[in-house]
C-alpha atoms as a PDB file:
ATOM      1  CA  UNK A   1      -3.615 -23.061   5.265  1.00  0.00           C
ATOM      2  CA  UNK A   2      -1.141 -21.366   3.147  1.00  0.00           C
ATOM      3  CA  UNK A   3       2.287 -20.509   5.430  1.00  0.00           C
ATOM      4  CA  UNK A   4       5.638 -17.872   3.926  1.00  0.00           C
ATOM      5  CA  UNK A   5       8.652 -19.136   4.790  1.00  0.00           C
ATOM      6  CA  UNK A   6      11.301 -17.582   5.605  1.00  0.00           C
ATOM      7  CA  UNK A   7      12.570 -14.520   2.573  1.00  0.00           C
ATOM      8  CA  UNK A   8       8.672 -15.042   1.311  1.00  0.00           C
ATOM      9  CA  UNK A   9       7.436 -11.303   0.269  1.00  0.00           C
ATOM     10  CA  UNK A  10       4.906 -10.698   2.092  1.00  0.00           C
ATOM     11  CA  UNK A  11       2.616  -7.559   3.340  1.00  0.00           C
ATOM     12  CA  UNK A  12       2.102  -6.888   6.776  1.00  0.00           C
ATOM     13  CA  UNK A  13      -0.255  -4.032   8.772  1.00  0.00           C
ATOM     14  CA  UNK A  14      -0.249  -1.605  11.848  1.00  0.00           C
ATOM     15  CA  UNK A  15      -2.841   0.194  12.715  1.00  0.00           C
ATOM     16  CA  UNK A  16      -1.265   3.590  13.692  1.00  0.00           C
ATOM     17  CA  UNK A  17      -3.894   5.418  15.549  1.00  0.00           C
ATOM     18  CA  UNK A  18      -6.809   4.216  16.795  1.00  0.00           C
ATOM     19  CA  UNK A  19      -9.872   6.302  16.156  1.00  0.00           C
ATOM     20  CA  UNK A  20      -9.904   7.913  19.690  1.00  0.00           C
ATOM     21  CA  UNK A  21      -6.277   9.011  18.597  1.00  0.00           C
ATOM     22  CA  UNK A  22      -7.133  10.681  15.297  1.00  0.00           C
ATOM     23  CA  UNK A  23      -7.303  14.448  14.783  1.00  0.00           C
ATOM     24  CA  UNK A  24     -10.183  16.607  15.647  1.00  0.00           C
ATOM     25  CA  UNK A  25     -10.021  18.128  12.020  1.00  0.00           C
ATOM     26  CA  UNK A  26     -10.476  14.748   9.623  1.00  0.00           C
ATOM     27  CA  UNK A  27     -13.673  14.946   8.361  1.00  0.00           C
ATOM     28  CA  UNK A  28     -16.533  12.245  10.264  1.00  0.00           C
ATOM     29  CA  UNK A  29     -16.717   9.072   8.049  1.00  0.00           C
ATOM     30  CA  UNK A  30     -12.468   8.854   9.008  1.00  0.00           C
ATOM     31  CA  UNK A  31     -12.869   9.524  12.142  1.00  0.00           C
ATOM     32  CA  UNK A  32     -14.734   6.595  12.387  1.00  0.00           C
ATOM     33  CA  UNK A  33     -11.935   4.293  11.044  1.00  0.00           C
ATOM     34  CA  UNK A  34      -8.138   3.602  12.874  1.00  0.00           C
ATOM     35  CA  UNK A  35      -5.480   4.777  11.139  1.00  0.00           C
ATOM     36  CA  UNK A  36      -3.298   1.760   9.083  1.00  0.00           C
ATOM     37  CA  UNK A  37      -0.375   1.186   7.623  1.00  0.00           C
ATOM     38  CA  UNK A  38       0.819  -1.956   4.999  1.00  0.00           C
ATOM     39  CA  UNK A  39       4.333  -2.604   4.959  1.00  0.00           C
ATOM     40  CA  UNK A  40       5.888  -5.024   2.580  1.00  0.00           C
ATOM     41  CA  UNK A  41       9.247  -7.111   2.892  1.00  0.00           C
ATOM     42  CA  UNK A  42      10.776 -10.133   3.641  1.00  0.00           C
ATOM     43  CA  UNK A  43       9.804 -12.717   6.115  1.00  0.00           C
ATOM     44  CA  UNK A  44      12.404 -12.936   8.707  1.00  0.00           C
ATOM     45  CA  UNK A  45      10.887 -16.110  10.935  1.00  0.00           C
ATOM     46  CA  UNK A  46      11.157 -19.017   9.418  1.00  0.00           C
ATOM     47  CA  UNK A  47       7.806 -19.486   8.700  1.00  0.00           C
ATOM     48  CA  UNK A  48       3.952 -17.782   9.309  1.00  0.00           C
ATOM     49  CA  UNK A  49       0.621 -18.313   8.183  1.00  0.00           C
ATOM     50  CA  UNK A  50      -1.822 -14.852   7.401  1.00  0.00           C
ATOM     51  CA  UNK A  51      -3.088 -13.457  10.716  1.00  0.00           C
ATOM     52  CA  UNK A  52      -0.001 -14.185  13.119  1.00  0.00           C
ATOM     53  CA  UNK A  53       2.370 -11.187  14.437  1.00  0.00           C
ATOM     54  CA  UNK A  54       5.791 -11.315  12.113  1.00  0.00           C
ATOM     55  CA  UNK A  55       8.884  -9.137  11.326  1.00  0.00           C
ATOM     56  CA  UNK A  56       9.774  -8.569   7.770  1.00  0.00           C
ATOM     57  CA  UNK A  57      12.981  -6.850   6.277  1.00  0.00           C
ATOM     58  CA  UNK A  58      11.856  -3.927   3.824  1.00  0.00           C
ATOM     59  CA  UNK A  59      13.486  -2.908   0.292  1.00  0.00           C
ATOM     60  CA  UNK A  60      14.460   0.488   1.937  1.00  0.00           C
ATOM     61  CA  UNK A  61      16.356  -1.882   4.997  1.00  0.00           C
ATOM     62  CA  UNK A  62      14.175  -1.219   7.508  1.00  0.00           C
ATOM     63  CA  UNK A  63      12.783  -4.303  10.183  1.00  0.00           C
ATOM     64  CA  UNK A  64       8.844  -3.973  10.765  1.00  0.00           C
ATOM     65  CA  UNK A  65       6.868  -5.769  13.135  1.00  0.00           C
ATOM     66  CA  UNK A  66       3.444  -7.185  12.361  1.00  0.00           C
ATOM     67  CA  UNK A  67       0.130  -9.048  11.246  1.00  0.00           C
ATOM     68  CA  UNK A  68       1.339 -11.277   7.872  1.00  0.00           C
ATOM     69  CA  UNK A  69      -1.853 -10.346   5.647  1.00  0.00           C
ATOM     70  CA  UNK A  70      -1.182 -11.462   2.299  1.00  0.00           C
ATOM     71  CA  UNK A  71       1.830 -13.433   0.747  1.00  0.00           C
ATOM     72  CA  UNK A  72       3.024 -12.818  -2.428  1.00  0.00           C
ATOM     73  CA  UNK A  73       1.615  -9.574  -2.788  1.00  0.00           C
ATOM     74  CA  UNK A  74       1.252  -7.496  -5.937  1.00  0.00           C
ATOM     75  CA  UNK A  75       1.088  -4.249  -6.757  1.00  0.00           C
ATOM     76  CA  UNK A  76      -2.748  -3.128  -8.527  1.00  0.00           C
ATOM     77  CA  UNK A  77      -3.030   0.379  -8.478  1.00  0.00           C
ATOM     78  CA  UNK A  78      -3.083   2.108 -12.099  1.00  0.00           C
ATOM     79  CA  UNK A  79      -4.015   5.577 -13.237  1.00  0.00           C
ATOM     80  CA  UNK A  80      -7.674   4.521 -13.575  1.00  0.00           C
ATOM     81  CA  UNK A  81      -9.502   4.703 -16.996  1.00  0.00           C
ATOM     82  CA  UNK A  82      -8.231   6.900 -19.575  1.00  0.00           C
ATOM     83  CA  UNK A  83      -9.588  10.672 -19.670  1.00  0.00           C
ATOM     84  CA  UNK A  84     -10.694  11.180 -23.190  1.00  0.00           C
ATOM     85  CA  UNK A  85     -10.473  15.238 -22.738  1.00  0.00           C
ATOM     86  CA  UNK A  86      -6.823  15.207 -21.948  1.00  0.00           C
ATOM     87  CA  UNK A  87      -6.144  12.820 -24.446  1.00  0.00           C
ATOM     88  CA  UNK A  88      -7.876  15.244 -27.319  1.00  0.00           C
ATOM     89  CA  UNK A  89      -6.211  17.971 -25.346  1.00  0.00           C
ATOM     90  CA  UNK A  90      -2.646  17.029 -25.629  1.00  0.00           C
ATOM     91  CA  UNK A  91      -2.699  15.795 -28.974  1.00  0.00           C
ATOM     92  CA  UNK A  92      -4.297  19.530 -29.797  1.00  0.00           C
ATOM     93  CA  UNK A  93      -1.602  21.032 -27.647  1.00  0.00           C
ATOM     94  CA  UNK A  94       1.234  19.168 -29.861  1.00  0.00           C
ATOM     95  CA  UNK A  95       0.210  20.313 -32.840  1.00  0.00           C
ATOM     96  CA  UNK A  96       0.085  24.180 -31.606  1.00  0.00           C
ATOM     97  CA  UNK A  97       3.070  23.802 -30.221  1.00  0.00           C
ATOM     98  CA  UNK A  98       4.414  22.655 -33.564  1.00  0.00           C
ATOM     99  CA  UNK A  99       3.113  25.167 -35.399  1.00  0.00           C
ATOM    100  CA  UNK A 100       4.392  28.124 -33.501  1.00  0.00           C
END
């Protein structure tokens, strides 16, 4: 099993709420789900394997407490497949603008 040592960036997660503790207003299907949160830092104990309860030392110098999900982490979100309408549309745009 793969352990962080200590300084390893890793992601943690909390749930927040649990789903008797979310608001009457969100719609059904998230009612259904507890409310989480992902932190990542640095490991502060000197060493943890994914699942056990750890502290980590954010980038914004906070100290967050708990379950080591993922070392190593990266970052995959993106702006999802281009839009071929907005591209048309701001090359368009350019060239009124450039013509005014």
């Amino acid at each position: 099993m793969e352990k962080a040592v200590k300084g390893s960036w890793v992601e943690i997660e909390n749930q927040v709420l649990s789903v008797d503790e979310r608001a009457p207003q969100v719609p059904e299907d998230t009612k259904e789900t507890p409310l989480m949160m992902w932190t990542r830092g640095f490991l502060i104990e000197e060493s943890a394997a994914i699942g056990e309860d750890v502290s980590v030392y954010t980038l914004s110098g906070r100290s967050v407490r708990g379950k080591l999900v993922e070392i190593n982490p990266r970052f995959e979100h993106d702006f999802g497949n281009p839009v071929l309408e907005l591209l048309e549309t701001g090359v368009s745009l350019r060239e009124d603008l450039e013509n005014l």
